[in-house]
ModelCIF file with pLDDT and N, C-alpha, C, O atoms, coordinates in Angstrom:
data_MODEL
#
_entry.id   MODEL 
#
_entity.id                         1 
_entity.type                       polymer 
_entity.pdbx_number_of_molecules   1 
#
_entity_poly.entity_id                      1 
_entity_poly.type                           'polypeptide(L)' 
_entity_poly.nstd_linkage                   no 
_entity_poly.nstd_monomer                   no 
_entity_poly.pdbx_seq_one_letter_code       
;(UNK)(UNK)(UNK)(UNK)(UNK)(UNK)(UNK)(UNK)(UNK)(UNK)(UNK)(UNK)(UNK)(UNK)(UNK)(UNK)
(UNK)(UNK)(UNK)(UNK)(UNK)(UNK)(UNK)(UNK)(UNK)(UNK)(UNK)(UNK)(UNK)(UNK)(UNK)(UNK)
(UNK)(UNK)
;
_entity_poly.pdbx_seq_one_letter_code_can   XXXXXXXXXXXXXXXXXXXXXXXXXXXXXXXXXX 
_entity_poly.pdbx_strand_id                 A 
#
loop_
_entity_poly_seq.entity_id 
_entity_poly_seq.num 
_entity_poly_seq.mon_id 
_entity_poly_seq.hetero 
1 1  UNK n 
1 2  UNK n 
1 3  UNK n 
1 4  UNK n 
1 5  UNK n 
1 6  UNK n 
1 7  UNK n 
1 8  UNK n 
1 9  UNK n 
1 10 UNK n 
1 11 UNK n 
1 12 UNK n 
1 13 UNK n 
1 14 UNK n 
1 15 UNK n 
1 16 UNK n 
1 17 UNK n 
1 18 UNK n 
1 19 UNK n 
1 20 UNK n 
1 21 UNK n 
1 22 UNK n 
1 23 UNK n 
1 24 UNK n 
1 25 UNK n 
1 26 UNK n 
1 27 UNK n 
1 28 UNK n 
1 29 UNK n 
1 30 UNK n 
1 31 UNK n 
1 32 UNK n 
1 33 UNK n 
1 34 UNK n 
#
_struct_asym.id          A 
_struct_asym.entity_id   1 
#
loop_
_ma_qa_metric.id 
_ma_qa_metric.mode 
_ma_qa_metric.name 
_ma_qa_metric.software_group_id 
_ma_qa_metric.type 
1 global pLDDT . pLDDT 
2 local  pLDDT . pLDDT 
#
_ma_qa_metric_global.metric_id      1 
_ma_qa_metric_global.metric_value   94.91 
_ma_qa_metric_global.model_id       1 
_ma_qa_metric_global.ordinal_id     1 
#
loop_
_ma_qa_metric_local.label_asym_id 
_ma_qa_metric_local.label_comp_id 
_ma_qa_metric_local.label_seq_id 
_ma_qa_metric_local.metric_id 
_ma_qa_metric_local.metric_value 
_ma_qa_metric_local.model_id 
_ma_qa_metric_local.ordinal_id 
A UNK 1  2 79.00 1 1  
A UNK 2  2 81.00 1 2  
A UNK 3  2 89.00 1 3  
A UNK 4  2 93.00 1 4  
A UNK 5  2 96.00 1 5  
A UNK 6  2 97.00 1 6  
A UNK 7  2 98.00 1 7  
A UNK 8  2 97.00 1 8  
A UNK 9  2 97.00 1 9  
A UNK 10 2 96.00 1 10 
A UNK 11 2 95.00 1 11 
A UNK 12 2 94.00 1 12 
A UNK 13 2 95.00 1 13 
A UNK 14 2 95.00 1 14 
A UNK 15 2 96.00 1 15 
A UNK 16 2 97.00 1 16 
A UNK 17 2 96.00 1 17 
A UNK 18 2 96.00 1 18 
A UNK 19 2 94.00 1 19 
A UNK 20 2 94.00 1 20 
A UNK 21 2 93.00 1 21 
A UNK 22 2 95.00 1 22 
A UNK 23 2 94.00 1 23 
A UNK 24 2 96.00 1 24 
A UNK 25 2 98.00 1 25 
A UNK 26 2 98.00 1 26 
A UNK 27 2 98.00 1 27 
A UNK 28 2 98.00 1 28 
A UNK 29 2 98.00 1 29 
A UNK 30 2 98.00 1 30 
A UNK 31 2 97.00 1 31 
A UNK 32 2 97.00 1 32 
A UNK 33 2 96.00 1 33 
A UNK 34 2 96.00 1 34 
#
loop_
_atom_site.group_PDB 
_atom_site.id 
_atom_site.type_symbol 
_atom_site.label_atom_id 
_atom_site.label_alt_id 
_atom_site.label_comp_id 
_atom_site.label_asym_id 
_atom_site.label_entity_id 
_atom_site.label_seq_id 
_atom_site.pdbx_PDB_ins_code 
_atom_site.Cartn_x 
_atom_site.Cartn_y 
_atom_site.Cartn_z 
_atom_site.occupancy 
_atom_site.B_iso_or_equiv 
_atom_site.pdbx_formal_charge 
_atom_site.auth_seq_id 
_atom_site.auth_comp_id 
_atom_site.auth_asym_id 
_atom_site.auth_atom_id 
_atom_site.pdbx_PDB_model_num 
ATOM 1   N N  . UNK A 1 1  ? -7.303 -18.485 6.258   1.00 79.00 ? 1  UNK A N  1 
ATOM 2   C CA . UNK A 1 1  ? -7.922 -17.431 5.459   1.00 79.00 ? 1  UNK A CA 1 
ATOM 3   C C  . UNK A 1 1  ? -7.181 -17.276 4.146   1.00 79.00 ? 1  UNK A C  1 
ATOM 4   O O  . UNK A 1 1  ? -6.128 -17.889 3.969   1.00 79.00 ? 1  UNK A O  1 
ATOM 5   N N  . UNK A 1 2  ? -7.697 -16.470 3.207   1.00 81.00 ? 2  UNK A N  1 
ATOM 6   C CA . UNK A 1 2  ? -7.281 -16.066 2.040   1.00 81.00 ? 2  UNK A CA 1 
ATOM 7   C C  . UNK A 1 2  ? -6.544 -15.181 1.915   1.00 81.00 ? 2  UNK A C  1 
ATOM 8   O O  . UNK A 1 2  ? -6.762 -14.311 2.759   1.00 81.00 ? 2  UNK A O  1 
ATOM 9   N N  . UNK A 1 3  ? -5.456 -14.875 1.018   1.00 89.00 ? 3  UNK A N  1 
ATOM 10  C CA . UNK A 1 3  ? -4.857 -13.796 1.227   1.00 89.00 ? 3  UNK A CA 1 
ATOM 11  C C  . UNK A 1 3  ? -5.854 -12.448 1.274   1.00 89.00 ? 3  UNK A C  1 
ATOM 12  O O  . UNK A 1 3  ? -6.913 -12.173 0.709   1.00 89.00 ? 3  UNK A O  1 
ATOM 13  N N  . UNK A 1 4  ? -5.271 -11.973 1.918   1.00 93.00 ? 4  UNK A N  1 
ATOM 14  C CA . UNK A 1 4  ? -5.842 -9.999  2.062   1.00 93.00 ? 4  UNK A CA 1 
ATOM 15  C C  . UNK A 1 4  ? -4.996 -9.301  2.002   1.00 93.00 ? 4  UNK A C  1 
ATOM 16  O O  . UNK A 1 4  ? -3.978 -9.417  2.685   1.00 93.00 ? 4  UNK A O  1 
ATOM 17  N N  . UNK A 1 5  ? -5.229 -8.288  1.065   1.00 96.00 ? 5  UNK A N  1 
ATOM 18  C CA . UNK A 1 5  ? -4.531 -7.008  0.680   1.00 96.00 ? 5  UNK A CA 1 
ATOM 19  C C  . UNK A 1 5  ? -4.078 -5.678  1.892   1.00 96.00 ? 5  UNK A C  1 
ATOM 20  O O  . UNK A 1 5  ? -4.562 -4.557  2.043   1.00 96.00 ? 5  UNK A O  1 
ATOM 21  N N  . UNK A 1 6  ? -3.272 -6.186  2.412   1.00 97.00 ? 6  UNK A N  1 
ATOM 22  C CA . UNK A 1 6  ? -2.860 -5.075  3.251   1.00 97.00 ? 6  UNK A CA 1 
ATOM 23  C C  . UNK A 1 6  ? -2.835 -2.980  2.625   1.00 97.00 ? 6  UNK A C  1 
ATOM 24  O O  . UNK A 1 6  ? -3.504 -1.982  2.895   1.00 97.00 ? 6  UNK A O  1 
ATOM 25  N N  . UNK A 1 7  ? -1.710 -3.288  1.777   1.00 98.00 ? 7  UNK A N  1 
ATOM 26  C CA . UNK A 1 7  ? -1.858 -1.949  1.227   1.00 98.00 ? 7  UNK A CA 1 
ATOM 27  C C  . UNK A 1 7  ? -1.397 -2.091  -0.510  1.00 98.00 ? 7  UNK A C  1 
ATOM 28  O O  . UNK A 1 7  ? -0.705 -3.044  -0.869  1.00 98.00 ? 7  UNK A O  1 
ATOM 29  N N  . UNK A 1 8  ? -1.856 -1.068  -1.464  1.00 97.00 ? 8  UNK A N  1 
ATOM 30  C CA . UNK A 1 8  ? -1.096 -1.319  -2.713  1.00 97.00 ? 8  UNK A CA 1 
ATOM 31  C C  . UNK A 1 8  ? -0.880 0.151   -3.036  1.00 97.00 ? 8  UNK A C  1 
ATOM 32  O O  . UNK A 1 8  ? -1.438 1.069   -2.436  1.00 97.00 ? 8  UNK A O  1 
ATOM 33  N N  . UNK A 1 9  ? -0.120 0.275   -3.921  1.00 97.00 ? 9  UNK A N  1 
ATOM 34  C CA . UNK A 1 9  ? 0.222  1.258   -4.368  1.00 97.00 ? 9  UNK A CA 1 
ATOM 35  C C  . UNK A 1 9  ? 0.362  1.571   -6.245  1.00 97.00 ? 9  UNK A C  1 
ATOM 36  O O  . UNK A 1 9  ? 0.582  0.627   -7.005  1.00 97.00 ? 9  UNK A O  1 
ATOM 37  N N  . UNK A 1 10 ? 0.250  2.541   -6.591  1.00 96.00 ? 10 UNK A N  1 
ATOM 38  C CA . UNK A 1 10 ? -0.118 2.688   -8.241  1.00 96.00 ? 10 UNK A CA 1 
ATOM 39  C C  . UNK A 1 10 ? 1.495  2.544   -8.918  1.00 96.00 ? 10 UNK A C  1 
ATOM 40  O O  . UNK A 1 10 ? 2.534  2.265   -8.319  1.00 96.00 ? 10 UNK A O  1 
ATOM 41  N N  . UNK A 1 11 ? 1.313  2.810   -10.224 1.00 95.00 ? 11 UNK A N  1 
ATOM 42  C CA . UNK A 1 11 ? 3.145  2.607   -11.088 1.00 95.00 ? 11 UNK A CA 1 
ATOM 43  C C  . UNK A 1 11 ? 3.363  3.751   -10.770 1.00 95.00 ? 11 UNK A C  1 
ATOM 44  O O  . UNK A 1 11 ? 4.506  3.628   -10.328 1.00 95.00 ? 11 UNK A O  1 
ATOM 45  N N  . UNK A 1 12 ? 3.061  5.016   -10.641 1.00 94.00 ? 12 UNK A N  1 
ATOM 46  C CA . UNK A 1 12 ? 3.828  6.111   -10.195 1.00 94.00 ? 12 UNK A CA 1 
ATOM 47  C C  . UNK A 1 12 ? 3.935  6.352   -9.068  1.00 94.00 ? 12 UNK A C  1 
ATOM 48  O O  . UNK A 1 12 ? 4.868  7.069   -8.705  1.00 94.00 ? 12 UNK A O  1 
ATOM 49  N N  . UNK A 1 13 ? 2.995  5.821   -8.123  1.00 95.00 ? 13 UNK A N  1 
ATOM 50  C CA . UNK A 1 13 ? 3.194  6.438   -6.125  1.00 95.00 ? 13 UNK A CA 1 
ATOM 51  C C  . UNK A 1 13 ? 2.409  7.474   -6.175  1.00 95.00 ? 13 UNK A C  1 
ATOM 52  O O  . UNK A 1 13 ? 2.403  8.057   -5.090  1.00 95.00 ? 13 UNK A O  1 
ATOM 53  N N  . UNK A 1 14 ? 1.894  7.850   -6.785  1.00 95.00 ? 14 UNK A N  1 
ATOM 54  C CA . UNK A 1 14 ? 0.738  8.927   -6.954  1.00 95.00 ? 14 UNK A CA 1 
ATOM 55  C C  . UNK A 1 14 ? -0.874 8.425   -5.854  1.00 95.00 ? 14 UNK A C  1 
ATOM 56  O O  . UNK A 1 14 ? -1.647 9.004   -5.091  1.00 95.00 ? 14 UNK A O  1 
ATOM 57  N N  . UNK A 1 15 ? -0.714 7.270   -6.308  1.00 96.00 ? 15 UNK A N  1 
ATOM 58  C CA . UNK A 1 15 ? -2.166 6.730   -5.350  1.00 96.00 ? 15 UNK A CA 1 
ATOM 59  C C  . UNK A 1 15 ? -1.790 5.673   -4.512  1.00 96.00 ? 15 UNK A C  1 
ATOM 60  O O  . UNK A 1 15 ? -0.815 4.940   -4.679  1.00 96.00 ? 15 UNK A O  1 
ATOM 61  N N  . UNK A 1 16 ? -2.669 5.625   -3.536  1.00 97.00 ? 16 UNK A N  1 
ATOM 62  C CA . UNK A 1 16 ? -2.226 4.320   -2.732  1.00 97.00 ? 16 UNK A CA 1 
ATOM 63  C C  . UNK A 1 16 ? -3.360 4.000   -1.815  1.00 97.00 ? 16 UNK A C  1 
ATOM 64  O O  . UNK A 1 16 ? -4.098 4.845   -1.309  1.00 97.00 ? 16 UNK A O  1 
ATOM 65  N N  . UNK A 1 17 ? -3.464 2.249   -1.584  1.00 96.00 ? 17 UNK A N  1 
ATOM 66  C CA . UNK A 1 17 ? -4.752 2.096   -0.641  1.00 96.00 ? 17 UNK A CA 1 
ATOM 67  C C  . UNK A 1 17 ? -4.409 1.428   0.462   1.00 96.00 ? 17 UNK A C  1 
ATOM 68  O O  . UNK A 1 17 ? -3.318 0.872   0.592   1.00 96.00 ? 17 UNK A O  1 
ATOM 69  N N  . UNK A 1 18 ? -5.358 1.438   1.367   1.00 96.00 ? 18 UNK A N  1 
ATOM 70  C CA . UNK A 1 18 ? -5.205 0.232   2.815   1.00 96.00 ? 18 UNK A CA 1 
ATOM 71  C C  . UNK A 1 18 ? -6.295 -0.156  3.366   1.00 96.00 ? 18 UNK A C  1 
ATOM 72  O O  . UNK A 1 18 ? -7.333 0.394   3.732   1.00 96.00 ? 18 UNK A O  1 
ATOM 73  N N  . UNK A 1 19 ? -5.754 -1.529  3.361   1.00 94.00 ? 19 UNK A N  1 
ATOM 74  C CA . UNK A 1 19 ? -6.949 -1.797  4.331   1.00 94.00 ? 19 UNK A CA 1 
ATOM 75  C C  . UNK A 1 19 ? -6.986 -0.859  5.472   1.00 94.00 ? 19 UNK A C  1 
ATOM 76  O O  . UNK A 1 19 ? -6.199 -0.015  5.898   1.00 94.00 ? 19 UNK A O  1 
ATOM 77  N N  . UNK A 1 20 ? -8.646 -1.454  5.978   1.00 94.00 ? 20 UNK A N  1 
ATOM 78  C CA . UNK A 1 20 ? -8.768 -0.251  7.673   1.00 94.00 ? 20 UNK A CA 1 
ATOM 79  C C  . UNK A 1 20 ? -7.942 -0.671  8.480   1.00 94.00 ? 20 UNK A C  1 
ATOM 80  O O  . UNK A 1 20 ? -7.376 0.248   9.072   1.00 94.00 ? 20 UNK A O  1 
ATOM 81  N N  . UNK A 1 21 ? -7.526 -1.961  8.851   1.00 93.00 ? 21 UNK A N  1 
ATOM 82  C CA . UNK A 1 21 ? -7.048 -2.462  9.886   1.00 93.00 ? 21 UNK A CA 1 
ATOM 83  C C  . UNK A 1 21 ? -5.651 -1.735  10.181  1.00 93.00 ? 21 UNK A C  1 
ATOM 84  O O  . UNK A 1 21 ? -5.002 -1.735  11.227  1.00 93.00 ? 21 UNK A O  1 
ATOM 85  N N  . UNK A 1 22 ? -5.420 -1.217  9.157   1.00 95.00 ? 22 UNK A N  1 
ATOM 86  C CA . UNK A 1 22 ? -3.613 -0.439  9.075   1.00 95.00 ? 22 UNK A CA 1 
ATOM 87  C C  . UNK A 1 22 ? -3.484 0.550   8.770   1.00 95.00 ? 22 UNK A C  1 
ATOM 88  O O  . UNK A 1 22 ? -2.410 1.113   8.561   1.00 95.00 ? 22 UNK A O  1 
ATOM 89  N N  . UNK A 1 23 ? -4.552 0.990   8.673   1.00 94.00 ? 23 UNK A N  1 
ATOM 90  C CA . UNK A 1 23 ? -4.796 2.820   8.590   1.00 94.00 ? 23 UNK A CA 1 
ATOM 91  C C  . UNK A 1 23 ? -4.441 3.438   9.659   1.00 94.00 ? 23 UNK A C  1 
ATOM 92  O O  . UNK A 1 23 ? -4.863 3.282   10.805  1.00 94.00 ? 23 UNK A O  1 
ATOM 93  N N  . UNK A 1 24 ? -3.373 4.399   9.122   1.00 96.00 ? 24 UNK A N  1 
ATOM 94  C CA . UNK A 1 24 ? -2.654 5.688   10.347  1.00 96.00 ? 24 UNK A CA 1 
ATOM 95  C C  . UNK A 1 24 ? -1.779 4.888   10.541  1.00 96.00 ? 24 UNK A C  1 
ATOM 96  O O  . UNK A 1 24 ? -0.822 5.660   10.481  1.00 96.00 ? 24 UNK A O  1 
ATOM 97  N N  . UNK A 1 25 ? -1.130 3.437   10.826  1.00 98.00 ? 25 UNK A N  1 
ATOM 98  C CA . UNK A 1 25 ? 0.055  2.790   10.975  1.00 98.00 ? 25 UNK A CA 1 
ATOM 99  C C  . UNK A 1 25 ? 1.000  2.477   10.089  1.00 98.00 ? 25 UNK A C  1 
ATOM 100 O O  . UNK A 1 25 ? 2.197  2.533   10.373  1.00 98.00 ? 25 UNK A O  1 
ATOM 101 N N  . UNK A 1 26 ? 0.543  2.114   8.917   1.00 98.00 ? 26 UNK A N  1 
ATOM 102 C CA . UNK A 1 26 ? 1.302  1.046   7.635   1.00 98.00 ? 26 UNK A CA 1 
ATOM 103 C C  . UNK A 1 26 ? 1.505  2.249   6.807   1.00 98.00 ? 26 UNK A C  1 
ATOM 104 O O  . UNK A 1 26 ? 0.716  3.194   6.779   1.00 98.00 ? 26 UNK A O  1 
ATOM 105 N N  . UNK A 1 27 ? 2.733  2.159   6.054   1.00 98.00 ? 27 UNK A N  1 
ATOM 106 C CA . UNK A 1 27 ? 2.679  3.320   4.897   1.00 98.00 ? 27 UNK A CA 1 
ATOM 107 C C  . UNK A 1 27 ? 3.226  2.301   3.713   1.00 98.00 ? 27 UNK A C  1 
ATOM 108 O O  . UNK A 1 27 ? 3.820  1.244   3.929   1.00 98.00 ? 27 UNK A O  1 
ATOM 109 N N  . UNK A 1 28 ? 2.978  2.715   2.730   1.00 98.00 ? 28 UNK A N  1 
ATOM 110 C CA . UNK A 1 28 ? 3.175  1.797   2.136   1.00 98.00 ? 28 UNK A CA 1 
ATOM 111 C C  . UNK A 1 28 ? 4.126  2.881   0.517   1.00 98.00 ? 28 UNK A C  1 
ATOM 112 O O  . UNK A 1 28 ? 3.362  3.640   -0.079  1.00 98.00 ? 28 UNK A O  1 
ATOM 113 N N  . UNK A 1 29 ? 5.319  2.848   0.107   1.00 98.00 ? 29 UNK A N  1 
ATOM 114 C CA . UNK A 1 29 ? 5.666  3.766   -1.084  1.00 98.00 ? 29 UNK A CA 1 
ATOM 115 C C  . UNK A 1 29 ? 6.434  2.858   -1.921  1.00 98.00 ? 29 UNK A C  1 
ATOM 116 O O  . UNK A 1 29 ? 6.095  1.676   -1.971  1.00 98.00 ? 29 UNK A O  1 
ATOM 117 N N  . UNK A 1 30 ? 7.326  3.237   -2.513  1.00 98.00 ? 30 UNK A N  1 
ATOM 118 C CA . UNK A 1 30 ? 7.818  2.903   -3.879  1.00 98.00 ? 30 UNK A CA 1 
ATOM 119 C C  . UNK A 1 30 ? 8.688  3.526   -4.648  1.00 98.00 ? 30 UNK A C  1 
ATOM 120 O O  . UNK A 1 30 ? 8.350  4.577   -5.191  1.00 98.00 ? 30 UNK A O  1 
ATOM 121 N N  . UNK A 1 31 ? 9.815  3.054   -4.812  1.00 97.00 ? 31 UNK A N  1 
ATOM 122 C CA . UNK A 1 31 ? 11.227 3.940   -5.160  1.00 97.00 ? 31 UNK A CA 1 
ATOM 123 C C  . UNK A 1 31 ? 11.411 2.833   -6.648  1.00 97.00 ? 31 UNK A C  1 
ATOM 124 O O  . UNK A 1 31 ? 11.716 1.642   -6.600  1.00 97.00 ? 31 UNK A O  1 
ATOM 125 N N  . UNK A 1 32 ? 11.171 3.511   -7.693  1.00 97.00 ? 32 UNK A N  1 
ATOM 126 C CA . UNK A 1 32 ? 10.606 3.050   -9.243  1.00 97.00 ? 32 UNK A CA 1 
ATOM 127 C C  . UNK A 1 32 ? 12.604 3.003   -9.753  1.00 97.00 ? 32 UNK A C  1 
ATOM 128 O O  . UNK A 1 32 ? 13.054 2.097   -10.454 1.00 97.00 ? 32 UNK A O  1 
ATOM 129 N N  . UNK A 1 33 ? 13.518 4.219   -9.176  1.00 96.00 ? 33 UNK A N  1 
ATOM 130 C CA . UNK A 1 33 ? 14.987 4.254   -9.536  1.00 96.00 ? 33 UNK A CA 1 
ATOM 131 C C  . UNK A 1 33 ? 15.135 2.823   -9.049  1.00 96.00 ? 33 UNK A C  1 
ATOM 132 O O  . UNK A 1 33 ? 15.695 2.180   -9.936  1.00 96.00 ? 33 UNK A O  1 
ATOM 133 N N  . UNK A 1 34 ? 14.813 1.953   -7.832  1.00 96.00 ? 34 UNK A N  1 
ATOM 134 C CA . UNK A 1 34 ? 15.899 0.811   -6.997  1.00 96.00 ? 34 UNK A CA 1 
ATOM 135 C C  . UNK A 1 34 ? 14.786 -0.135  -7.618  1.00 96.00 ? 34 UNK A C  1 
ATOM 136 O O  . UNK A 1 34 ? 14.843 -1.352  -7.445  1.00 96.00 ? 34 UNK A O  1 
#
């Protein structure tokens, strides 16, 4: 298969998406300082 987008997240962490398959499990954030 092709890659698939598990989860992404925006330049601030303000928004973020997921696939269904990992919804309620996967979190997905972003520390912009490290």
């Amino acid at each position: 298969k092709e890659l698939e987008l598990v989860a992404a997240i925006s330049r601030s962490g303000d928004k973020t998406s997921y696939t269904n398959y990992v919804q309620g499990r996967f979190t997905i954030s972003r520390d912009n300082a490290v």
